[in-house]
Protein backbone atom coordinates (compact mmCIF):
# COMPACT_ATOMS: atom_id res chain seq x y z
CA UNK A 1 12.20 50.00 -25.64
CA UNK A 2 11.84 47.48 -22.80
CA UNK A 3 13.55 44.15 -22.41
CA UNK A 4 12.28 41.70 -20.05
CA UNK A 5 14.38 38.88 -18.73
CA UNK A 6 13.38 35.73 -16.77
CA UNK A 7 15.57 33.84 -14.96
CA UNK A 8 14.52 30.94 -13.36
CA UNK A 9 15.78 27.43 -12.14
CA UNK A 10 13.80 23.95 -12.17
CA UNK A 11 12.30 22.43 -9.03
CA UNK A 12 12.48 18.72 -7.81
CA UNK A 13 9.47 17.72 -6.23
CA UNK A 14 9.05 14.13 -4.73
CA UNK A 15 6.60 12.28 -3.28
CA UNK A 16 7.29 9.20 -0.74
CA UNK A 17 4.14 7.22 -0.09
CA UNK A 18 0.83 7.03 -1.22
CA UNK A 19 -0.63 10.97 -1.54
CA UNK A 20 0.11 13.98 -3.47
CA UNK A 21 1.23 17.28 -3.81
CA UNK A 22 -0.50 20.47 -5.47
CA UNK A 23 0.22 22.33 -7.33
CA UNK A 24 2.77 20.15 -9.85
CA UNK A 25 5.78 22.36 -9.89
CA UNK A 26 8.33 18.91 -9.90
CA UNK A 27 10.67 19.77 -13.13
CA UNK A 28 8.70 23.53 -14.27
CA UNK A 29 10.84 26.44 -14.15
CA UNK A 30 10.19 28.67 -11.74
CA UNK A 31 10.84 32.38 -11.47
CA UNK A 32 14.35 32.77 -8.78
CA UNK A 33 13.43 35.50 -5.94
CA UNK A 34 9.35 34.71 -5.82
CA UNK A 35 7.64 32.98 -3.31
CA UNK A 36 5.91 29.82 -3.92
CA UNK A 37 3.84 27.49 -1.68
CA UNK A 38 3.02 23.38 -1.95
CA UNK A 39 0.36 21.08 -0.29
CA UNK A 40 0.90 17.66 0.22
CA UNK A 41 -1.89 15.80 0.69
CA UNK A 42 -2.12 12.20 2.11
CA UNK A 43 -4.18 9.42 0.23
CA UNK A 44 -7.07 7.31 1.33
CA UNK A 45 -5.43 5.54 4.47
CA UNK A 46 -2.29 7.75 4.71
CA UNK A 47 -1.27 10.62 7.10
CA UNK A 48 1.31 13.23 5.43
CA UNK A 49 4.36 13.20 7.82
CA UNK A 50 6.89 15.83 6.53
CA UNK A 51 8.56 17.46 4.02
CA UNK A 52 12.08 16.56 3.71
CA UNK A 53 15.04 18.24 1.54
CA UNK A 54 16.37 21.61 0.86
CA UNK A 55 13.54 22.57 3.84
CA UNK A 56 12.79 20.51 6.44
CA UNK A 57 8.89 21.21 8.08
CA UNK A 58 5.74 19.12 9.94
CA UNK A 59 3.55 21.27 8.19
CA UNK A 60 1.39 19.95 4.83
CA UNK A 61 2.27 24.00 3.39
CA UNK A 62 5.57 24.59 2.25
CA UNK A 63 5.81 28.00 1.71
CA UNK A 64 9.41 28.67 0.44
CA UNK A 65 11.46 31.37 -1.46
CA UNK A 66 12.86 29.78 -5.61
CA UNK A 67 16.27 29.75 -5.61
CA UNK A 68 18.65 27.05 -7.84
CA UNK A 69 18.73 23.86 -6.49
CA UNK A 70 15.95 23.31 -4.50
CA UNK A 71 14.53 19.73 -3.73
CA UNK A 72 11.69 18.95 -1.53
CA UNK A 73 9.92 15.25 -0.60
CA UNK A 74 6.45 14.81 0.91
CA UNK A 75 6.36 11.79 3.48
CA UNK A 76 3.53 9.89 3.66
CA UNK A 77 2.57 7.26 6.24
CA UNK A 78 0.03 4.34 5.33
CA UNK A 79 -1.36 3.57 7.64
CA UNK A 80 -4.56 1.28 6.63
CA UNK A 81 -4.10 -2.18 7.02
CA UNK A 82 -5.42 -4.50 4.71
CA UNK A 83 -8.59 -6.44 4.46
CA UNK A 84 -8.15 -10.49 3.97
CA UNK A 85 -11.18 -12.45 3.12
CA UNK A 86 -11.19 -16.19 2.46
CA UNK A 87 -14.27 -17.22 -0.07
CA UNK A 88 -13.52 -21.36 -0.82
CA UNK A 89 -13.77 -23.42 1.64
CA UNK A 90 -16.65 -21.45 3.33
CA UNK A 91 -17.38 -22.68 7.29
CA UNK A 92 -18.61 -26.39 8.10
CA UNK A 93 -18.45 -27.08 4.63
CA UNK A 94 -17.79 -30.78 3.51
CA UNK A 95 -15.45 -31.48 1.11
CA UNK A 96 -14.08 -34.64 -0.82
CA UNK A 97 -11.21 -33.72 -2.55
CA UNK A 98 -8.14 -33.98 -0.91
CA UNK A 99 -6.56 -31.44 -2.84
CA UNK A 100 -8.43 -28.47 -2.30
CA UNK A 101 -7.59 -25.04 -3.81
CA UNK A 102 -8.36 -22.49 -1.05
CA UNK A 103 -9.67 -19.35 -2.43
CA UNK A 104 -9.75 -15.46 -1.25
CA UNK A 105 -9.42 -11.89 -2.32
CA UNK A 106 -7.60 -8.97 -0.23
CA UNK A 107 -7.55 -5.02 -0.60
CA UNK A 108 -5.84 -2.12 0.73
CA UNK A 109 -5.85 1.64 0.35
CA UNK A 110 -1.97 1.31 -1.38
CA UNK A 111 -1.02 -1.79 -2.56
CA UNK A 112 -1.72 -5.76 -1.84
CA UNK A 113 2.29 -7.14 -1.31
CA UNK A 114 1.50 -10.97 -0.57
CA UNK A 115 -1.31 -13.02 1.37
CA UNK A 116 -0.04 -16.32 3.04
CA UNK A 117 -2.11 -19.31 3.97
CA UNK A 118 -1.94 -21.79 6.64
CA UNK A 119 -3.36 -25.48 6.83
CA UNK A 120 -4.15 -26.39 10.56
CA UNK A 121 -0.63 -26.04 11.91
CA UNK A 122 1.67 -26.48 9.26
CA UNK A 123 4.17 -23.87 8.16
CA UNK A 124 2.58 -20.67 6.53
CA UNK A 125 2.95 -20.26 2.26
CA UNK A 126 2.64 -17.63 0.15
CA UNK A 127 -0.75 -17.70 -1.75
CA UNK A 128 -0.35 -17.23 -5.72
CA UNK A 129 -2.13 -13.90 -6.36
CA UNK A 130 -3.05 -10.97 -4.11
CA UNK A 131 -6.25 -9.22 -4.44
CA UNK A 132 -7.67 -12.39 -5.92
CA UNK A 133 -5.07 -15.45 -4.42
CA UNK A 134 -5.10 -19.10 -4.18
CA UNK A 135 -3.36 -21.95 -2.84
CA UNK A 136 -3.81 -25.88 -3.03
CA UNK A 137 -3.25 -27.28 0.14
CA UNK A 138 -3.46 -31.16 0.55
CA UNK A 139 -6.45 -31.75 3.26
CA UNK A 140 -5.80 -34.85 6.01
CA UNK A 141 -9.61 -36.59 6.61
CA UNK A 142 -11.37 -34.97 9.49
CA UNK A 143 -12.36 -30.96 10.65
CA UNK A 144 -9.61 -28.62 9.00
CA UNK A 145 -8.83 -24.76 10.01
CA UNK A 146 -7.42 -23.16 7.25
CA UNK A 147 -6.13 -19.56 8.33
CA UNK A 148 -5.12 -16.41 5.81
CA UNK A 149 -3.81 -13.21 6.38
CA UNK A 150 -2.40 -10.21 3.89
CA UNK A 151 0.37 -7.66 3.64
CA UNK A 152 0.24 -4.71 2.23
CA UNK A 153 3.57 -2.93 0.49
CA UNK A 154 3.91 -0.42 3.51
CA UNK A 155 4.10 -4.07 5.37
CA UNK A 156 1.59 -3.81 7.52
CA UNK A 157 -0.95 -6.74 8.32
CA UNK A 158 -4.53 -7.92 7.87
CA UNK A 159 -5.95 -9.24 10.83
CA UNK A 160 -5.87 -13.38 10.66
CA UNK A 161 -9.05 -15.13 9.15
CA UNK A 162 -10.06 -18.58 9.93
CA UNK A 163 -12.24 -21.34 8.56
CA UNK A 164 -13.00 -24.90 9.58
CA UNK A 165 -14.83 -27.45 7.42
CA UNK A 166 -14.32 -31.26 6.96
CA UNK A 167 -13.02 -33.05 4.50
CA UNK A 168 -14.27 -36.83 4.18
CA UNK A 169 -12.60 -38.10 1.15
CA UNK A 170 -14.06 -40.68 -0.49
């Protein structure tokens, strides 16, 4: 007779930033003594960075050695910056309304945190919305810029866009 015994311990696998790691060991029980390897891969837009925790390496393979305790982190950068595009008013367009609701849509590889709007050269406000937004803005008679830009949740920045139009009220 032959009695076969298995001890193993649970891993904690973490991910910071937008990618991945493979294979999904975070929480399974693996076997102490054996040697076991992970691949972190960065997302659309991202670079991987490092692995951080009971090893520290640059490398995207972590080849380590199970023991109890072990915790490891992937770090991901993003960096992608978002894309701001404003769709109402388009440019030279007349308008009569002196309440106008500017309109635009943004998109990142991650995530859309806020776009913010700016009337000629008032103060910048947040838009309502992300990847679609809006804002009313209150036009004075005569040529307009209205300017947009978006963050993304890393915090990094669309490039300003601009329009000008007119508004004659009537």
């Amino acid at each position: 007779n032959s009695v076969s015994v298995f001890h193993g311990a649970p891993l904690s696998v973490q991910v910071s930033g937008p990618g991945s790691v493979t294979p999904d060991y975070s929480g399974k029980l693996l076997a102490e003594g054996q040697t076991y390897s992970l691949t972190a891969q960065p997302g659309n837009g991202a670079v991987f960075t490092n692995w951080t925790g009971s090893l520290t390496t640059n490398s995207p393979i972590l080849t380590f050695v199970m023991q109890t305790n072990l915790a490891f982190t992937a770090n991901f950068l993003d960096v992608s910056n978002p894309v701001v595009t404003i769709t109402a008013p388009v440019g030279s367009q007349r308008v009569s309304n002196s309440v106008y609701t500017v309109k635009g849509t943004a998109r990142d590889n991650a995530q859309v945190a806020s776009v913010w709007c700016q009337l000629n050269s008032n103060a910048w406000i947040q838009a309502a919305g992300t990847t679609s937004w809006s804002t009313n803005l209150t036009l004075p008679a005569g040529t307009n810029t209205v300017r947009a830009y978006a963050l993304d949740s890393s915090g990094r920045g669309s490039a300003t866009n601009s329009v000008t139009f007119l508004c004659v009220p009537h």
